[in-house]
Protein backbone atom coordinates (compact mmCIF):
# COMPACT_ATOMS: atom_id res chain seq x y z
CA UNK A 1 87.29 111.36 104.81
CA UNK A 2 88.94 110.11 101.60
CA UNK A 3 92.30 108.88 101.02
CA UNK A 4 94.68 108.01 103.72
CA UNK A 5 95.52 110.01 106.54
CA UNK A 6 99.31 110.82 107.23
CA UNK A 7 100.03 108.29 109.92
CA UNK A 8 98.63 106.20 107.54
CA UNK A 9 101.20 106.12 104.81
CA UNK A 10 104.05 103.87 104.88
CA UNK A 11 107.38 105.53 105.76
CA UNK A 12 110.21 105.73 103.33
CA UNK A 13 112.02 102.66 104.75
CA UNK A 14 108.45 100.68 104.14
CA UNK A 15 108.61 102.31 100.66
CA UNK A 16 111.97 100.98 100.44
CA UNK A 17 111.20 97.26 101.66
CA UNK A 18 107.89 97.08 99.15
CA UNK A 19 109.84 98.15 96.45
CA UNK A 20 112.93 95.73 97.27
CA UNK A 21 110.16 92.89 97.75
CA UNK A 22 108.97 93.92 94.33
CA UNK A 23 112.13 93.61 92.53
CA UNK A 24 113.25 90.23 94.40
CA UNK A 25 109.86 88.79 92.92
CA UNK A 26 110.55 89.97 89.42
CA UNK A 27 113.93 88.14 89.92
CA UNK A 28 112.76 84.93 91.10
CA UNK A 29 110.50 85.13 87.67
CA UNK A 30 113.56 85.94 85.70
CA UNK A 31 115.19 82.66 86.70
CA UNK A 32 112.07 80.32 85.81
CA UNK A 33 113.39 81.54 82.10
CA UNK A 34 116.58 79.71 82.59
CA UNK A 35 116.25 77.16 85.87
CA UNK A 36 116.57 74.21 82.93
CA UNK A 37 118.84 74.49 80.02
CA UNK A 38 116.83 75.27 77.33
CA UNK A 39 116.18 72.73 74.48
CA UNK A 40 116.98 73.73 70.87
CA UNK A 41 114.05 75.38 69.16
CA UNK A 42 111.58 74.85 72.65
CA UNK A 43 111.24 78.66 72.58
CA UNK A 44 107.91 80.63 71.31
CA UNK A 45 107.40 84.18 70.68
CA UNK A 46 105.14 84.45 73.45
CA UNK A 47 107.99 83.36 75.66
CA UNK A 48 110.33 85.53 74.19
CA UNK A 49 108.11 88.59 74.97
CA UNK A 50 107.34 87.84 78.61
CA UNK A 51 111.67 87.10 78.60
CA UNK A 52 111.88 90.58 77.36
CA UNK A 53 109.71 92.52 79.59
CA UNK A 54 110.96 90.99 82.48
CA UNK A 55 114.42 91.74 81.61
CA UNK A 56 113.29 95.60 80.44
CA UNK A 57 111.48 96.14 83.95
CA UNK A 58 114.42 94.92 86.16
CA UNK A 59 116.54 97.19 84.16
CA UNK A 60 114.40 100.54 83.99
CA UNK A 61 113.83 99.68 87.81
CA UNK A 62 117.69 99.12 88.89
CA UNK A 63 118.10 102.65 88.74
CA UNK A 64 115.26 103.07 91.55
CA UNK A 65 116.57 100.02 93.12
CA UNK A 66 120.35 101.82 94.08
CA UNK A 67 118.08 104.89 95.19
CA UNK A 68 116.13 103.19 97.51
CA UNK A 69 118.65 100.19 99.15
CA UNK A 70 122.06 101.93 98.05
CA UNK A 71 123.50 101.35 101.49
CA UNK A 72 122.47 97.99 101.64
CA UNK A 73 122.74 96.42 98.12
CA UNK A 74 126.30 95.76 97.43
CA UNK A 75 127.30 95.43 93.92
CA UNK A 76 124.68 97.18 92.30
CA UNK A 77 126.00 97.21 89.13
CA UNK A 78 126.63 93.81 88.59
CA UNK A 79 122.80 93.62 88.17
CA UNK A 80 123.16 95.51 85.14
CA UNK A 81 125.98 93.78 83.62
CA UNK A 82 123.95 90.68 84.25
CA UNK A 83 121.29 91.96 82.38
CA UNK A 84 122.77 92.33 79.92
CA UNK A 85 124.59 88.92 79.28
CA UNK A 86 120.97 88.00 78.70
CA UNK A 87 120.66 88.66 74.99
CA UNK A 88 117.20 86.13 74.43
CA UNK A 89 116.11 83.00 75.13
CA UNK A 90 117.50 81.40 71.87
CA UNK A 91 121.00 83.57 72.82
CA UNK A 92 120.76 80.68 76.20
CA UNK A 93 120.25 77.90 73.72
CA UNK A 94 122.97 78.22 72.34
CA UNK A 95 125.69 78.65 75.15
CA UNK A 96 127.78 75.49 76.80
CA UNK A 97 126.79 74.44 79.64
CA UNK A 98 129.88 75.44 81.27
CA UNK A 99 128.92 79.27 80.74
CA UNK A 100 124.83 78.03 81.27
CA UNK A 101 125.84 77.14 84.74
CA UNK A 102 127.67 80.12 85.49
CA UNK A 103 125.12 82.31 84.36
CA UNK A 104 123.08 80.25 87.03
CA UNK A 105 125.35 80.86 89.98
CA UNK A 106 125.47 84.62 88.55
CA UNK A 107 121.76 84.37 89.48
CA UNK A 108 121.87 83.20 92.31
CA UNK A 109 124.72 85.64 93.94
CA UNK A 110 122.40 88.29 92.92
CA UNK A 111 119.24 86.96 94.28
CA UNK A 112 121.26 86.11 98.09
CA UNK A 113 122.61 89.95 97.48
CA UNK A 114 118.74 91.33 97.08
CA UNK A 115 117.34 89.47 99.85
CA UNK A 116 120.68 90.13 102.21
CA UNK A 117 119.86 94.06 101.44
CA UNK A 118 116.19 93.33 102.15
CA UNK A 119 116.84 91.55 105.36
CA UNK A 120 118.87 94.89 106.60
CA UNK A 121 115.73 97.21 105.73
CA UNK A 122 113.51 95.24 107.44
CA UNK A 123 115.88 95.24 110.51
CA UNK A 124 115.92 98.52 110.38
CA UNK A 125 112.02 98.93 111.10
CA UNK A 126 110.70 99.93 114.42
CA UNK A 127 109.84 96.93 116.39
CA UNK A 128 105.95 96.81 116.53
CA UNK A 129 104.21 98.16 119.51
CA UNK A 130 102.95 95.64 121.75
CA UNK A 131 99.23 96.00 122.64
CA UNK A 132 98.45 95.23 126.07
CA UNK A 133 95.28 93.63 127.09
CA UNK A 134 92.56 95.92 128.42
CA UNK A 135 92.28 95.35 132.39
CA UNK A 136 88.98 94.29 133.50
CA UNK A 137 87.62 96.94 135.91
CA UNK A 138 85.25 95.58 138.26
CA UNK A 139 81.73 98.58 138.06
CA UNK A 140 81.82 100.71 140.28
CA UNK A 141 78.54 99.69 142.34
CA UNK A 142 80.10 96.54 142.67
């Protein structure tokens, strides 16, 4: 038979906790960007790009993000706003440290946020079946 059968296809709420896992990943990426201050003039074009797709998929994904963990993400919006405070690389070579560091912390209050809302979907799975072990049956002519 090809494909997947029904009872083989995650639920929504699995849906939910993939996509959530996805997102939290894409994150933690976004913050190797900016985990050091940047030094004047370090940046490359190729770093610049990946900077900017990053930034572009976390964006075109937020809205997909409040659809799937709305009642569990609180603060959705400050993702956005976030987002966009992060102009380019160069734009964080140029800030103090003082707004460096609470761009940082912004991070971070995000990132708990995401994995708080992806702790609550995950509690919200059915706990797994437990398999018991076959009993030995002596044969019959025994």
């Amino acid at each position: 038979m090809f494909g997947k059968t029904k009872k083989d296809e995650p639920s929504d709420l699995e849906k939910a906790i993939q996509f959530l896992r996805s997102y939290t990943k894409l994150w933690a990426d976004l913050f190797q960007f900016f985990s050091d201050k940047i030094e004047e003039g370090s940046v490359n074009a190729q770093q610049e790009e990946e900077f900017f797709k990053i930034i572009t998929i976390l964006s075109t994904r937020h809205f997909e993000l409040t659809n799937r963990a709305a009642d569990d993400l609180k603060d959705s919006e400050n993702i956005v706003k976030f987002l966009g405070t992060l102009v380019s690389l160069q734009h964080l070579q140029t800030v103090s440290e003082v707004e460096f560091s609470s761009t940082q912390v912004r991070w971070h209050e995000i990132f708990i946020g995401l994995n708080k809302a992806l702790g609550k979907l995950v509690q919200k799975l059915p706990a797994p079946a437990e398999t018991k072990p076959a009993a030995t049956q002596a044969p019959a002519n025994a």
